[in-house]
PDB file of N, CA and C in Angstrom:
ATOM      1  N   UNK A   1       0.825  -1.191   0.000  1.00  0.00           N
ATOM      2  CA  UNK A   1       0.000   0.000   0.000  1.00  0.00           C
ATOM      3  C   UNK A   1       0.875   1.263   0.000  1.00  0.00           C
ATOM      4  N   UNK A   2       1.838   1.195   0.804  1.00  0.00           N
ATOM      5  CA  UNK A   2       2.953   2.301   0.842  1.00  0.00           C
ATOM      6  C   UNK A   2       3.668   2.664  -0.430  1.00  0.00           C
ATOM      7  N   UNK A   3       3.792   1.909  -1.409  1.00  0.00           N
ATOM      8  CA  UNK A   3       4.719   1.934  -2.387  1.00  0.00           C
ATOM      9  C   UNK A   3       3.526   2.415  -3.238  1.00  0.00           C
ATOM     10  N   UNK A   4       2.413   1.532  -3.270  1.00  0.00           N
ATOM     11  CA  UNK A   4       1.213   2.302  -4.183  1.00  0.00           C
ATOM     12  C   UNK A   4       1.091   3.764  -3.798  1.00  0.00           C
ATOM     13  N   UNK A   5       1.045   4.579  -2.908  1.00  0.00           N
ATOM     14  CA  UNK A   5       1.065   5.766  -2.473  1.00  0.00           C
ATOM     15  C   UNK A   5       2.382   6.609  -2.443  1.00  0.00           C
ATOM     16  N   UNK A   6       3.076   5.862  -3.043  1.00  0.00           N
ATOM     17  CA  UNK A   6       4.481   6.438  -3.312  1.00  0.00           C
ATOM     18  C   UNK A   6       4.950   7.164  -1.736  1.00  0.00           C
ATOM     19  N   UNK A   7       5.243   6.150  -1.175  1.00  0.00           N
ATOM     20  CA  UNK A   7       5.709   6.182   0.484  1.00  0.00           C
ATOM     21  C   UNK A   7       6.459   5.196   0.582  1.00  0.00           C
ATOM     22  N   UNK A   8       7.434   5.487   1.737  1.00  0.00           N
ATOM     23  CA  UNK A   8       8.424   4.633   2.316  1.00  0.00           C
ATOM     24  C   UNK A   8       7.978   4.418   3.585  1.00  0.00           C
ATOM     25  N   UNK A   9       7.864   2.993   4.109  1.00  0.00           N
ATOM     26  CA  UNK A   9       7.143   2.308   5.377  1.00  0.00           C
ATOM     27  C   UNK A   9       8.141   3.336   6.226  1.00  0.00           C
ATOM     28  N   UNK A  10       9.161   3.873   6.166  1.00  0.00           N
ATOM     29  CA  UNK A  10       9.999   5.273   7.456  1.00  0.00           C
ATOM     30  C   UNK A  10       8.974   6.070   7.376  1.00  0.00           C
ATOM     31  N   UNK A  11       8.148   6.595   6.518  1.00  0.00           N
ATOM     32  CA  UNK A  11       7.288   7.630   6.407  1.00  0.00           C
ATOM     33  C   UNK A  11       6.372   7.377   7.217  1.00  0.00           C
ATOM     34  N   UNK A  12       5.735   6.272   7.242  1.00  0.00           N
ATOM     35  CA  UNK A  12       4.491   5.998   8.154  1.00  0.00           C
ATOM     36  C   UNK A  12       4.720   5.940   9.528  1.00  0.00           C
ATOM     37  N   UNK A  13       3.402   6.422   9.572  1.00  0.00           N
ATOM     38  CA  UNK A  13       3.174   6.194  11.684  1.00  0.00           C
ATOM     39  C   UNK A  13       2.151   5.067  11.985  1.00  0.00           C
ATOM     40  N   UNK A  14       2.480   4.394  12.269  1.00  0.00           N
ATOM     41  CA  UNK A  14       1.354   3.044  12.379  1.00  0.00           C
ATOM     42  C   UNK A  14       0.938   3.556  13.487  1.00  0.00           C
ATOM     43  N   UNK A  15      -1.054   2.959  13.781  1.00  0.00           N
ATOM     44  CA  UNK A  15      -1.424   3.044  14.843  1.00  0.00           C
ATOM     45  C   UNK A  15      -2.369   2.154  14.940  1.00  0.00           C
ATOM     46  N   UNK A  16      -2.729   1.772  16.036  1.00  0.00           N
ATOM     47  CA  UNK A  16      -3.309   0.582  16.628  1.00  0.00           C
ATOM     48  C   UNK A  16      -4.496   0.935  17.861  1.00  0.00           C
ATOM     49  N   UNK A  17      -5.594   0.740  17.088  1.00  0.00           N
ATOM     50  CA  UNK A  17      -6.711   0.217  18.312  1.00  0.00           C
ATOM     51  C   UNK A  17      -6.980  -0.914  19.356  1.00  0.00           C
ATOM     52  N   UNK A  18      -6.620  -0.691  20.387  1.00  0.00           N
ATOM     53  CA  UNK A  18      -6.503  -2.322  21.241  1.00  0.00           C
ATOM     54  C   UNK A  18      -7.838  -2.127  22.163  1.00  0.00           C
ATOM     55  N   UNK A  19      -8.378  -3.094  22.617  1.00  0.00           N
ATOM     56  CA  UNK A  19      -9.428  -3.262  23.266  1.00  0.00           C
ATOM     57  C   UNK A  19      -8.737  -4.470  24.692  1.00  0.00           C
ATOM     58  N   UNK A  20      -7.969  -4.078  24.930  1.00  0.00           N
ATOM     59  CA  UNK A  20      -7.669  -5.058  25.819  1.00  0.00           C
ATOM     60  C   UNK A  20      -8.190  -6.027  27.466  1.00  0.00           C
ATOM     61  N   UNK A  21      -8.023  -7.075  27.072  1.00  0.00           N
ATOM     62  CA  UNK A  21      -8.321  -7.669  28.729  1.00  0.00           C
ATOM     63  C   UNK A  21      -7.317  -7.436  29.021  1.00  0.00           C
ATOM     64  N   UNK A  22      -7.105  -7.150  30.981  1.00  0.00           N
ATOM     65  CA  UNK A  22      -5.908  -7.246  31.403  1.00  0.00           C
ATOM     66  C   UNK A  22      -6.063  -8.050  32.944  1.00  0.00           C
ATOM     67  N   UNK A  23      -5.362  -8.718  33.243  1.00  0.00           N
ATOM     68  CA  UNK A  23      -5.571  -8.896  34.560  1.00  0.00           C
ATOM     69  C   UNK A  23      -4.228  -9.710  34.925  1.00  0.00           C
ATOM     70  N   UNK A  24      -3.889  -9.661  36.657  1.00  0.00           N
ATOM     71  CA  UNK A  24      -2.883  -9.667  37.458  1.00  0.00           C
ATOM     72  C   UNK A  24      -2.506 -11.179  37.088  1.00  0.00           C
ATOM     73  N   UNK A  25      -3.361 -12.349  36.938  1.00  0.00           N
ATOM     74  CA  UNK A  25      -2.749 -13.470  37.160  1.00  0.00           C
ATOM     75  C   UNK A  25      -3.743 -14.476  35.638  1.00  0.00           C
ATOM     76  N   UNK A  26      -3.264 -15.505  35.205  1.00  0.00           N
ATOM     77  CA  UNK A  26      -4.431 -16.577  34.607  1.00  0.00           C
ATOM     78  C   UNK A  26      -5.866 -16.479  34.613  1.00  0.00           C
ATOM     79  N   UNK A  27      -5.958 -16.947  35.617  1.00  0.00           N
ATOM     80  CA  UNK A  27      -7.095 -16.940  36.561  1.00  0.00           C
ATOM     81  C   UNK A  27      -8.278 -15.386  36.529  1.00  0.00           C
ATOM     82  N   UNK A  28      -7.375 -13.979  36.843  1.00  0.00           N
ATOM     83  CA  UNK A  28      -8.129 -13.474  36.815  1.00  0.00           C
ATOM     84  C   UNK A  28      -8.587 -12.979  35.137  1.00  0.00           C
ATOM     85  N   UNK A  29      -7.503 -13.447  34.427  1.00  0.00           N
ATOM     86  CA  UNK A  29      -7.686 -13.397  32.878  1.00  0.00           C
ATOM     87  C   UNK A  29      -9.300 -13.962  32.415  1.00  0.00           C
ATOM     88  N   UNK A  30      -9.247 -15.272  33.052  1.00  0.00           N
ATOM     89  CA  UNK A  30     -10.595 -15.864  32.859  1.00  0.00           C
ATOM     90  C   UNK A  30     -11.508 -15.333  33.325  1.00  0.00           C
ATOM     91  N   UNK A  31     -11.683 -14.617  34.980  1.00  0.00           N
ATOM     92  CA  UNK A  31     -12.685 -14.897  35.225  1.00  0.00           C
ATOM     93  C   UNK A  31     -13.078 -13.242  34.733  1.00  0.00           C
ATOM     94  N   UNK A  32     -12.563 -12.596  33.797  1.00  0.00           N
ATOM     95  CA  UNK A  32     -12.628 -10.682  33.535  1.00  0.00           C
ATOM     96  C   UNK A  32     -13.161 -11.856  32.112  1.00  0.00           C
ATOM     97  N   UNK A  33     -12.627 -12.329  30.852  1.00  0.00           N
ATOM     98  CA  UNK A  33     -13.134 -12.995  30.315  1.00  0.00           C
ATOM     99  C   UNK A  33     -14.696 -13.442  30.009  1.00  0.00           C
ATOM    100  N   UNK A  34     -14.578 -14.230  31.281  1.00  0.00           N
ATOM    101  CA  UNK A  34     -15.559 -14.612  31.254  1.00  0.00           C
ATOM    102  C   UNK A  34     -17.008 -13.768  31.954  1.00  0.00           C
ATOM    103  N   UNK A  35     -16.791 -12.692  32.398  1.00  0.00           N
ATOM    104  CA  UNK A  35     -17.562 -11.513  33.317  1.00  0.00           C
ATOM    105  C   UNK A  35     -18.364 -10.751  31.989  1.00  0.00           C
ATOM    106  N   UNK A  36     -16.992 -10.770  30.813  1.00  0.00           N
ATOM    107  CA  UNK A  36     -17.808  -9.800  29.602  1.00  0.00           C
ATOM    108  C   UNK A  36     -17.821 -10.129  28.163  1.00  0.00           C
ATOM    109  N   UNK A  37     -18.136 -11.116  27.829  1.00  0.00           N
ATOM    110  CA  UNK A  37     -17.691 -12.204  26.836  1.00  0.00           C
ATOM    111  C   UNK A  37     -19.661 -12.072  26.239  1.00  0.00           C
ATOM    112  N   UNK A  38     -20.600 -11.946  27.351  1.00  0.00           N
ATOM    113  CA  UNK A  38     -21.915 -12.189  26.766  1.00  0.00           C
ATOM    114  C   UNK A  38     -21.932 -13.482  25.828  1.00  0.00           C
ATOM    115  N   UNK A  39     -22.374 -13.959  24.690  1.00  0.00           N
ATOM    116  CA  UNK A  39     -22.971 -14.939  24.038  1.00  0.00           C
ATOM    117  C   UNK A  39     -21.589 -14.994  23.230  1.00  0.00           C
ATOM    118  N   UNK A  40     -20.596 -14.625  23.265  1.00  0.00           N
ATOM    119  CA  UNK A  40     -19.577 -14.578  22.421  1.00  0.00           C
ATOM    120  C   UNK A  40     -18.460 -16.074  22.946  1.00  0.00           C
ATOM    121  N   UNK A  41     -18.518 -16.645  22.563  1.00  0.00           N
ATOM    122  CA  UNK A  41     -17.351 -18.170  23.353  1.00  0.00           C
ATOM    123  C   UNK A  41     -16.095 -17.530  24.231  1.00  0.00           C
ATOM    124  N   UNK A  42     -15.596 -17.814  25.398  1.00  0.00           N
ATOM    125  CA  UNK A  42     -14.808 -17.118  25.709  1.00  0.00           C
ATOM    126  C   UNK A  42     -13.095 -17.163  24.920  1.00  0.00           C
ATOM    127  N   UNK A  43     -13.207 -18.636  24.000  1.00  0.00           N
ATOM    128  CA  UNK A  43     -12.142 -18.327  23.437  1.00  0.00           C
ATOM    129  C   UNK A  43     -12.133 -16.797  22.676  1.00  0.00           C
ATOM    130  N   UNK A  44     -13.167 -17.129  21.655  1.00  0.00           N
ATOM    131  CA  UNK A  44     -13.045 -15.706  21.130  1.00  0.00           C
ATOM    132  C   UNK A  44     -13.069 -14.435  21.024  1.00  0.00           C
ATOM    133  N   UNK A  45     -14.058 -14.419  22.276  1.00  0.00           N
ATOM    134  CA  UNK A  45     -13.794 -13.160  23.384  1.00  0.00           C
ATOM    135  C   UNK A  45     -12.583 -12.577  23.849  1.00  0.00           C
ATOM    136  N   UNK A  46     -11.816 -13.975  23.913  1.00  0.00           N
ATOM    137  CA  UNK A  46     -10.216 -13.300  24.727  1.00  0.00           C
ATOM    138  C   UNK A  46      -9.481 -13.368  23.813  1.00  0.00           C
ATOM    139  N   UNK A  47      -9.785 -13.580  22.208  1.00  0.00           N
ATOM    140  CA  UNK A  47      -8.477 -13.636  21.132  1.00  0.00           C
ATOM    141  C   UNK A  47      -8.744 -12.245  20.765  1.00  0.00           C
ATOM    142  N   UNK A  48     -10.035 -11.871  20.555  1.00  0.00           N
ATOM    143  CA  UNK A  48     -10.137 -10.411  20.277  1.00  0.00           C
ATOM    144  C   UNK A  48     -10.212  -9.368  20.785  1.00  0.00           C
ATOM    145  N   UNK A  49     -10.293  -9.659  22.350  1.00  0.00           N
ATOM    146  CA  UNK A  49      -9.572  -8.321  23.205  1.00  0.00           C
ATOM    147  C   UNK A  49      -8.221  -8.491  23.319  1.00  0.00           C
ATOM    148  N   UNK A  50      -7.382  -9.763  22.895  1.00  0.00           N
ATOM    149  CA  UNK A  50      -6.200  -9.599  23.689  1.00  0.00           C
ATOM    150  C   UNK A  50      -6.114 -10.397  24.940  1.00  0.00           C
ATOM    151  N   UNK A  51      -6.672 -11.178  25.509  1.00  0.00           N
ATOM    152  CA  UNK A  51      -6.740 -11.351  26.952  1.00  0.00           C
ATOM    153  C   UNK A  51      -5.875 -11.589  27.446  1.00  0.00           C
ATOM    154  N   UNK A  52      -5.169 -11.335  28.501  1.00  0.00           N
ATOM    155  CA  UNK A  52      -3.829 -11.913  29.257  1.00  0.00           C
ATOM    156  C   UNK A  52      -3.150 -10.876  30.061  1.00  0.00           C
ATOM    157  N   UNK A  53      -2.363 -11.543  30.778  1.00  0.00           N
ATOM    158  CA  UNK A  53      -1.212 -11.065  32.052  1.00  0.00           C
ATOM    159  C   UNK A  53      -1.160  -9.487  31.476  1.00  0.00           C
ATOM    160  N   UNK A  54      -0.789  -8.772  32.334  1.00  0.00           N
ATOM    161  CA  UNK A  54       0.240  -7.741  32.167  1.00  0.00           C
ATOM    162  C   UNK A  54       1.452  -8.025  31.346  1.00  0.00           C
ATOM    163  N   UNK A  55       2.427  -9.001  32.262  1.00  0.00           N
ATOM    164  CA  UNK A  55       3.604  -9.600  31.502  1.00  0.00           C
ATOM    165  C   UNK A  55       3.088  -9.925  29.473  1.00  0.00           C
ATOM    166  N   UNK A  56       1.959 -10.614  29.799  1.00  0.00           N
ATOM    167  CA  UNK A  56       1.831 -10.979  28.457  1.00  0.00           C
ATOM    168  C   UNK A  56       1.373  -9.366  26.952  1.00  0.00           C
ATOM    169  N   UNK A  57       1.119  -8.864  27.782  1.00  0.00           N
ATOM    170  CA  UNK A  57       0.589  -7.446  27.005  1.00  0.00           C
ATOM    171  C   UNK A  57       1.883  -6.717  26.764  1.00  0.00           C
ATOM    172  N   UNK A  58       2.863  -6.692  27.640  1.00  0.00           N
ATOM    173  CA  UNK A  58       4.274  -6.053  27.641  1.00  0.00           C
ATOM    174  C   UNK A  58       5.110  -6.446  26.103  1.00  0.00           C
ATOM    175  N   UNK A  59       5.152  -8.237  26.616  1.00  0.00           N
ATOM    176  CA  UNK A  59       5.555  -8.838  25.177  1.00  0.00           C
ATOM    177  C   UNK A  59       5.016  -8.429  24.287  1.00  0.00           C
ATOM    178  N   UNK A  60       3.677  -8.822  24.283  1.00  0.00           N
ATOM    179  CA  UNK A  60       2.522  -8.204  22.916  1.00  0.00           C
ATOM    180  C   UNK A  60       2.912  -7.010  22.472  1.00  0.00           C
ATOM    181  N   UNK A  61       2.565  -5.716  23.188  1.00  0.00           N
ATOM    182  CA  UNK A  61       3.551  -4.536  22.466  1.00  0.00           C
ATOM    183  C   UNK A  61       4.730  -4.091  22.091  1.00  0.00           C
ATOM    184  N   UNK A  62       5.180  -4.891  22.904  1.00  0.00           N
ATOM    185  CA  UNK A  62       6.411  -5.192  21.943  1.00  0.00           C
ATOM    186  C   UNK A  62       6.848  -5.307  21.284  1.00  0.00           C
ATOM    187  N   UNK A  63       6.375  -6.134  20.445  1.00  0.00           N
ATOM    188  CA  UNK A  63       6.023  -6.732  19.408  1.00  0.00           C
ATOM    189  C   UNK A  63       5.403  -6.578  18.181  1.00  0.00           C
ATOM    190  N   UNK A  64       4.313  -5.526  18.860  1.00  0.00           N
ATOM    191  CA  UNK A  64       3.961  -4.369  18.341  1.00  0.00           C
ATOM    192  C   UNK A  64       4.729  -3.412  17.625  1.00  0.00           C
ATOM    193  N   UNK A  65       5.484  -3.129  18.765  1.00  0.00           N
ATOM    194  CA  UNK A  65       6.754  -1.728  18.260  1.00  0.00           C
ATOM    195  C   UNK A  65       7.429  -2.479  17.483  1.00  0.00           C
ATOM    196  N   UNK A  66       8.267  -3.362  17.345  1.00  0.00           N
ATOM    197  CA  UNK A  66       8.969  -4.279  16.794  1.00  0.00           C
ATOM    198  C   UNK A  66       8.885  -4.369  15.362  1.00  0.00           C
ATOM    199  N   UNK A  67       7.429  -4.509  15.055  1.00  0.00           N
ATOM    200  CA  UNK A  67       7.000  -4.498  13.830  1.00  0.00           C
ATOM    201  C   UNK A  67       6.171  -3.220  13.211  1.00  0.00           C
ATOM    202  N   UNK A  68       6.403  -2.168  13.817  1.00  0.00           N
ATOM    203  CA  UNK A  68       6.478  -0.655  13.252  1.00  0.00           C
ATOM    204  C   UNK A  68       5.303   0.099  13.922  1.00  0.00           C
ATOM    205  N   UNK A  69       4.726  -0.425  14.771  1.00  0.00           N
ATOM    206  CA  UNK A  69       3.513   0.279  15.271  1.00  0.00           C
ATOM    207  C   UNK A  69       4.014   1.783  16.357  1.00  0.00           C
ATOM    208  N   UNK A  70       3.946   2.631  16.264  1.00  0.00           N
ATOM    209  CA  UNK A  70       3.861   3.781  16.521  1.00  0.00           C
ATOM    210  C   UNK A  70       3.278   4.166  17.966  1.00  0.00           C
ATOM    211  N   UNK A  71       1.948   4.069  17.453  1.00  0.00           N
ATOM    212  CA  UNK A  71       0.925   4.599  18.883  1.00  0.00           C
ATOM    213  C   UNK A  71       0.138   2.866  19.029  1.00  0.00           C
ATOM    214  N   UNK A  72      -0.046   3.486  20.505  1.00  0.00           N
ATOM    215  CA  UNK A  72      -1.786   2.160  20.370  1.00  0.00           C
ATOM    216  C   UNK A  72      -2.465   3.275  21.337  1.00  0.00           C
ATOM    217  N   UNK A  73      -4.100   2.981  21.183  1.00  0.00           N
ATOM    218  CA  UNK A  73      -4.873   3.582  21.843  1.00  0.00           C
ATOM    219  C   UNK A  73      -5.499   2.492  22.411  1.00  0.00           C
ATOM    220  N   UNK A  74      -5.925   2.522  23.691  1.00  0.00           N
ATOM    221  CA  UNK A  74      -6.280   1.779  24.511  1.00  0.00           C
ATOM    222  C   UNK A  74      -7.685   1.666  24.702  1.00  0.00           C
ATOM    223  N   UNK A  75      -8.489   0.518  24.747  1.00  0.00           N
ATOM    224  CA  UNK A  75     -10.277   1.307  25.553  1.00  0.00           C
ATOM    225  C   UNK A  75     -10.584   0.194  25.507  1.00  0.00           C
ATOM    226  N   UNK A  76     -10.516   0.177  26.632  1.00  0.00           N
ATOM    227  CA  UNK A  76     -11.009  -0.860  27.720  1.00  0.00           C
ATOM    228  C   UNK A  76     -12.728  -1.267  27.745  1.00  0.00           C
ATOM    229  N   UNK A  77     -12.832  -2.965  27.444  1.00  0.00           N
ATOM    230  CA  UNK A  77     -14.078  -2.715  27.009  1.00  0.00           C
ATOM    231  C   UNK A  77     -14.923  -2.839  28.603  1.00  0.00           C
ATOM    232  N   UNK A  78     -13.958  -3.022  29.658  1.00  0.00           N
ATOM    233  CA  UNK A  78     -15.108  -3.344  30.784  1.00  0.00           C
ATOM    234  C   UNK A  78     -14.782  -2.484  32.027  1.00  0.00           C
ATOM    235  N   UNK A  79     -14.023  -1.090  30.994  1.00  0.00           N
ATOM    236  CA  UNK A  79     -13.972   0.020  31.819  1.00  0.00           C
ATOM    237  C   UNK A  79     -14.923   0.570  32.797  1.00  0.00           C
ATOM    238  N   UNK A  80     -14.753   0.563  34.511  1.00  0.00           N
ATOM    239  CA  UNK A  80     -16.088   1.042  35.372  1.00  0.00           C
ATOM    240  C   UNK A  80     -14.990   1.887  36.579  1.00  0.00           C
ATOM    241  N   UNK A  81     -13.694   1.927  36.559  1.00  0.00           N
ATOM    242  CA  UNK A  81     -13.314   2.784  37.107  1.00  0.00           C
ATOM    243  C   UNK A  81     -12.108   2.948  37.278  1.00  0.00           C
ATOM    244  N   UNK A  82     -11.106   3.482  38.177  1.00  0.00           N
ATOM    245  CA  UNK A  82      -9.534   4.213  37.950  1.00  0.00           C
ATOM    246  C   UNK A  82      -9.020   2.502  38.103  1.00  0.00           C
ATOM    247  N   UNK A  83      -9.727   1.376  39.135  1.00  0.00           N
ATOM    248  CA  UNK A  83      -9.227  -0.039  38.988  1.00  0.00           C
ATOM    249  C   UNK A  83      -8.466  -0.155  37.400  1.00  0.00           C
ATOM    250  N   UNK A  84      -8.871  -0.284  36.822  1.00  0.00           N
ATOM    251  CA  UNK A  84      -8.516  -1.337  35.408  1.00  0.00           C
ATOM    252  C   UNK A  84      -7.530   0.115  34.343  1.00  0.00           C
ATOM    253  N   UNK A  85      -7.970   1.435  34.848  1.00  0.00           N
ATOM    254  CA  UNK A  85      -6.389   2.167  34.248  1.00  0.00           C
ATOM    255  C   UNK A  85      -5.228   1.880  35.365  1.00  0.00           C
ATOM    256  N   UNK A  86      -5.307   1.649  36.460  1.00  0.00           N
ATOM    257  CA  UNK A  86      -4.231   1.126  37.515  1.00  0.00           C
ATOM    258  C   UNK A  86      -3.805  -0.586  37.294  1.00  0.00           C
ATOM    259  N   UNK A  87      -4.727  -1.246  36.309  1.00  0.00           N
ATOM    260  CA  UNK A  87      -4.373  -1.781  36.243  1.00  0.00           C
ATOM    261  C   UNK A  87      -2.910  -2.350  34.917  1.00  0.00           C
ATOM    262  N   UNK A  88      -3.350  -0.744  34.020  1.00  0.00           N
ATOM    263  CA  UNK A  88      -2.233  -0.612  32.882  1.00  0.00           C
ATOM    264  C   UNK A  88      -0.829  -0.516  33.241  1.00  0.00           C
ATOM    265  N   UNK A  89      -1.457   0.259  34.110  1.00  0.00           N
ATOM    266  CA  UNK A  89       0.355   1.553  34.613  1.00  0.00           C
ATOM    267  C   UNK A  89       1.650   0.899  34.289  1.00  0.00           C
ATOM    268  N   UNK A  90       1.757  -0.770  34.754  1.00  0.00           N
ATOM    269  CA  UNK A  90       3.122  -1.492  34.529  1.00  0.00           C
ATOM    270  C   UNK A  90       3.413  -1.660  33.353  1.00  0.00           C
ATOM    271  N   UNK A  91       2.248  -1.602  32.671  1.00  0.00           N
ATOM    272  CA  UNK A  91       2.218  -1.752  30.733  1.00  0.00           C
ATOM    273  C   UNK A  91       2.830  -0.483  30.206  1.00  0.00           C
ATOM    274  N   UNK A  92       2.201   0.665  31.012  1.00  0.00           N
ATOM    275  CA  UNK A  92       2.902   1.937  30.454  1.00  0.00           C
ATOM    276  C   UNK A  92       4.008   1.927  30.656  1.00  0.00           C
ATOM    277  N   UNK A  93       4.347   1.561  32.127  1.00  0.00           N
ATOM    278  CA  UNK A  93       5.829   1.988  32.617  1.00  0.00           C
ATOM    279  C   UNK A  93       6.623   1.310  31.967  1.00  0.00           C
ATOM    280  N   UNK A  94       6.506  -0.179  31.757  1.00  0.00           N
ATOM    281  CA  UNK A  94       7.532  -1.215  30.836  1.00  0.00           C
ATOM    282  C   UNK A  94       7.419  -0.271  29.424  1.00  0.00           C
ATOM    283  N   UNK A  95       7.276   0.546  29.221  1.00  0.00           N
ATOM    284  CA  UNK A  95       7.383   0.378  27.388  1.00  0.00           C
ATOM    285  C   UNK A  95       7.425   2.101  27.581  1.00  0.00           C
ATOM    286  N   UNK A  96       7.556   3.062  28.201  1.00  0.00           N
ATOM    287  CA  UNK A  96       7.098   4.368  28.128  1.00  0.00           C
ATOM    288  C   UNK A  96       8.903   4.518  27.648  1.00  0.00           C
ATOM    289  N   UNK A  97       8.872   5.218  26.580  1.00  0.00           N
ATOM    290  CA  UNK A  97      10.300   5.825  25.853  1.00  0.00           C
ATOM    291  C   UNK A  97      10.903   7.060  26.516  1.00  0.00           C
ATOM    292  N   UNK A  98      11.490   6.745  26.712  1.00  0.00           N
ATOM    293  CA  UNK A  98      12.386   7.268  27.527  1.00  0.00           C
ATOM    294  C   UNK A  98      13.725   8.052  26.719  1.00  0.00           C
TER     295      UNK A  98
END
């Protein structure tokens, strides 16, 4: 697409919409999962938010950056209060550029 637009992938700013699950351990992966999943299977519930550890979201953006992504915007689909942005902070702090 870049080359069709007569661009060099340096030119671009990739950005990324994430909807993420997050939670402290396995366990609470599932049971946040399974809390907002509605009629949706929870496999696929948690492939398409993302579901997993902190640790595992760290890697994930990583991975992210790795492969040219720029920004991500975050939005939380079972956002109800400062809990679950406190629950980012280690995500920010591991990856905030420095």
């Amino acid at each position: 697409h870049a080359a069709r637009a007569g661009r060099t992938l340096d030119e671009l700013r990739i950005t990324v919409l994430d909807l993420p699950i997050v939670g402290g351990t396995p366990d609470e992966v599932a049971r946040l999962v399974e809390a907002h999943r509605g009629r949706t299977s929870a496999k696929a519930y948690a492939a398409a938010h993302h579901a997993g550890t902190v640790d595992q979201h760290i890697d994930r953006y990583r991975q992210l950056a790795d492969r040219g992504v720029h920004t991500v915007f975050v939005s939380y689909p079972d956002l109800a209060g400062p809990a679950q942005i406190e629950r980012f902070a280690p995500i920010i702090a591991a990856l905030r550029v420095r």
